[in-house]
Protein backbone atom coordinates (compact mmCIF):
# COMPACT_ATOMS: atom_id res chain seq x y z
CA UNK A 1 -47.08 249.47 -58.48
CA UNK A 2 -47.74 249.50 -62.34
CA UNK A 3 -48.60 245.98 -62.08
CA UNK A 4 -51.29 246.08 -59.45
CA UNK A 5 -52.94 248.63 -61.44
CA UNK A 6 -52.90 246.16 -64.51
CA UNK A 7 -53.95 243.52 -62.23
CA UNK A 8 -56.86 245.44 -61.12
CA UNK A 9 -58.12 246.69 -64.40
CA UNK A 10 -57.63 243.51 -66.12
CA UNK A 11 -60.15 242.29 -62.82
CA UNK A 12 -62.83 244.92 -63.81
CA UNK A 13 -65.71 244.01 -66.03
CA UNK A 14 -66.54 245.05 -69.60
CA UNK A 15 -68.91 247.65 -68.31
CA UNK A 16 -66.49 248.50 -65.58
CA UNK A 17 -63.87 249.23 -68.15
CA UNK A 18 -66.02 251.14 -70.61
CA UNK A 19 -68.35 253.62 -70.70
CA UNK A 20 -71.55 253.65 -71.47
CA UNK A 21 -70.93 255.62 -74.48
CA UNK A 22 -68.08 254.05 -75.80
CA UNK A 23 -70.08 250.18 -74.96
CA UNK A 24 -72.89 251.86 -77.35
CA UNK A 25 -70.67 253.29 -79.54
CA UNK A 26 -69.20 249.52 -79.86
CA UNK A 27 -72.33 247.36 -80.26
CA UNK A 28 -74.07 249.87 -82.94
CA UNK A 29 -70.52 249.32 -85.11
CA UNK A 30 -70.47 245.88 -85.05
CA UNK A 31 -74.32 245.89 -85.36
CA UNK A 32 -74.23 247.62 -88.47
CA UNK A 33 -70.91 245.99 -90.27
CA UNK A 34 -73.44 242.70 -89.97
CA UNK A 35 -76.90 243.28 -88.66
CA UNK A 36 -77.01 239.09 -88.49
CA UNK A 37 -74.62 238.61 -85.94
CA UNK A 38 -75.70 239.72 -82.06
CA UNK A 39 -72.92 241.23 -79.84
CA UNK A 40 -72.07 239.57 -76.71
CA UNK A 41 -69.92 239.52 -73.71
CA UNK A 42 -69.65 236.40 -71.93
CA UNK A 43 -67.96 237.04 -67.98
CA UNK A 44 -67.15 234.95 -65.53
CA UNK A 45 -69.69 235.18 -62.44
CA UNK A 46 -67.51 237.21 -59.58
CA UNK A 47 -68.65 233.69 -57.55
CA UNK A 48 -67.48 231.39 -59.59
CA UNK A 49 -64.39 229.15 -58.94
CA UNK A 50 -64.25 228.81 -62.88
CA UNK A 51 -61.62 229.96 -65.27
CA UNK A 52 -61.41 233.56 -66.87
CA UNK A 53 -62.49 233.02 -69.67
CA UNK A 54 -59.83 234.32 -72.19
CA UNK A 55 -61.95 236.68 -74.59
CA UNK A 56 -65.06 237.99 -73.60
CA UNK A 57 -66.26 239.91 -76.65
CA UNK A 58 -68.68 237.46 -79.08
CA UNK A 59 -70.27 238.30 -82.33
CA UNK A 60 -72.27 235.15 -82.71
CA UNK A 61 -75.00 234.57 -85.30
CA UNK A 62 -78.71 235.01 -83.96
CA UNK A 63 -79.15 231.88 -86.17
CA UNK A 64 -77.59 229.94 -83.50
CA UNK A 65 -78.78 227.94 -80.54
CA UNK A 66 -77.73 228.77 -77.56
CA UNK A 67 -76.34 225.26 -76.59
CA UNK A 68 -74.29 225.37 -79.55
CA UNK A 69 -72.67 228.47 -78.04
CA UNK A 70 -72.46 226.94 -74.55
CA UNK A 71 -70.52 223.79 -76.11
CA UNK A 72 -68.09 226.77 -77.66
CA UNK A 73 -68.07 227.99 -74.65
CA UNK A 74 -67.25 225.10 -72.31
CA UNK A 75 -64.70 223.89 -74.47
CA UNK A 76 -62.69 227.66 -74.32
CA UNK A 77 -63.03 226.95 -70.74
CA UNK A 78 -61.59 223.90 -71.15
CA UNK A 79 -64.10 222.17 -68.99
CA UNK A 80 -64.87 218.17 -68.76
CA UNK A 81 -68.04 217.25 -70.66
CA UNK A 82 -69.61 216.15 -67.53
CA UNK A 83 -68.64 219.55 -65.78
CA UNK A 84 -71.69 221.35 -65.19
CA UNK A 85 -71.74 224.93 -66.37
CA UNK A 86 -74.52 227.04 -65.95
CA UNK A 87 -75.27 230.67 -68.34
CA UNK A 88 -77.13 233.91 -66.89
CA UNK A 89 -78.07 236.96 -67.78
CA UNK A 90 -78.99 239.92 -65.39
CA UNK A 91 -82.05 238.78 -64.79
CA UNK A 92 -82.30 235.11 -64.92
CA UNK A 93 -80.45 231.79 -65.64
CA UNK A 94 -81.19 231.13 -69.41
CA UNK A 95 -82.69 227.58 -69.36
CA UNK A 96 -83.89 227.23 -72.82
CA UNK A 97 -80.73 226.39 -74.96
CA UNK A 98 -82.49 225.68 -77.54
CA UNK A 99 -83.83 229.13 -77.74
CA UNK A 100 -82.27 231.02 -80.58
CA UNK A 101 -79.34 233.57 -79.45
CA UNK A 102 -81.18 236.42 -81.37
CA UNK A 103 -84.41 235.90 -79.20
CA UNK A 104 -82.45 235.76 -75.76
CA UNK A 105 -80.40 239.14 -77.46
CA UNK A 106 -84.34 240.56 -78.05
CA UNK A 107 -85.21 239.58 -74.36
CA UNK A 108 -82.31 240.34 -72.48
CA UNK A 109 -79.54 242.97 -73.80
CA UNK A 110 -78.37 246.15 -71.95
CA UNK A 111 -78.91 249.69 -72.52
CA UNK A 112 -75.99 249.38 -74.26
CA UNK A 113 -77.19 246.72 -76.77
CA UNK A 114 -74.57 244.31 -75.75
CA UNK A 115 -75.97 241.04 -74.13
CA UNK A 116 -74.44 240.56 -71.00
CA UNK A 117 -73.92 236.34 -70.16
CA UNK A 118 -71.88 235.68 -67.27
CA UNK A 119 -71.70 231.65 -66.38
CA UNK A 120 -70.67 229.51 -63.24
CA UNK A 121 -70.41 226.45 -62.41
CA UNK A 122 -73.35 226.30 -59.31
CA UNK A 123 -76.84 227.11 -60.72
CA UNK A 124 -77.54 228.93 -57.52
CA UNK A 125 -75.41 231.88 -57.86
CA UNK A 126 -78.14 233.36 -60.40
CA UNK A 127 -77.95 236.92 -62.02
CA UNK A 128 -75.24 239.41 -61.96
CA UNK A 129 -75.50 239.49 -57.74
């Protein structure tokens, strides 16, 4: 029985694991021990046919471009280079990788001042739907 209930939880998603409160409480901590680095959690589309991903918590510069991330991303995953692998955020697919991570963080993040990515390997699954 104890093990379903791990199995479940470990099934839930950062925000489904975490308050509001404590997610806020989170972000502003790391925010402030580096204001240069943006807090992220990257999550597996509930679609996808992908791997978990092992970690999901980032603190990534804002200096960075966002394809650089993908690359770090794909190779956690373990995926072929030709794989396809495809990045959203609530709202949108993000299709400019060359965008800075800072200005998709500006754009994008929660309430709770994470930035919620969750990727897939079809470009048609979109958002968070």
């Amino acid at each position: 029985m104890a093990e379903s209930v791990a199995n479940k939880k470990k099934n839930l998603s950062f925000k489904e694991k975490h308050t509001l409160e404590e997610r806020l409480q989170e972000a502003r901590k790391k925010k402030e021990s580096n204001p240069r680095l943006v807090p992220l959690i990257v999550e597996k589309h509930h679609r996808s046919k992908l791997p978990e991903i092992e970690k999901s918590k980032f603190l990534v510069s804002g200096d960075l471009k966002f394809y650089e991330f993908q690359v770090s991303i794909k190779s956690k995953l373990k995926l072929d280079k030709t794989e396809a692998l495809y990045f959203f955020t609530a709202a949108k697919k993000i299709d400019k990788p060359n965008a800075l991570v800072r200005e998709i963080y500006e754009a994008n993040r929660d309430e709770d001042e994470f930035l919620y990515i969750t990727y897939a390997e079809l470009e048609t699954f979109g958002g968070n739907n």
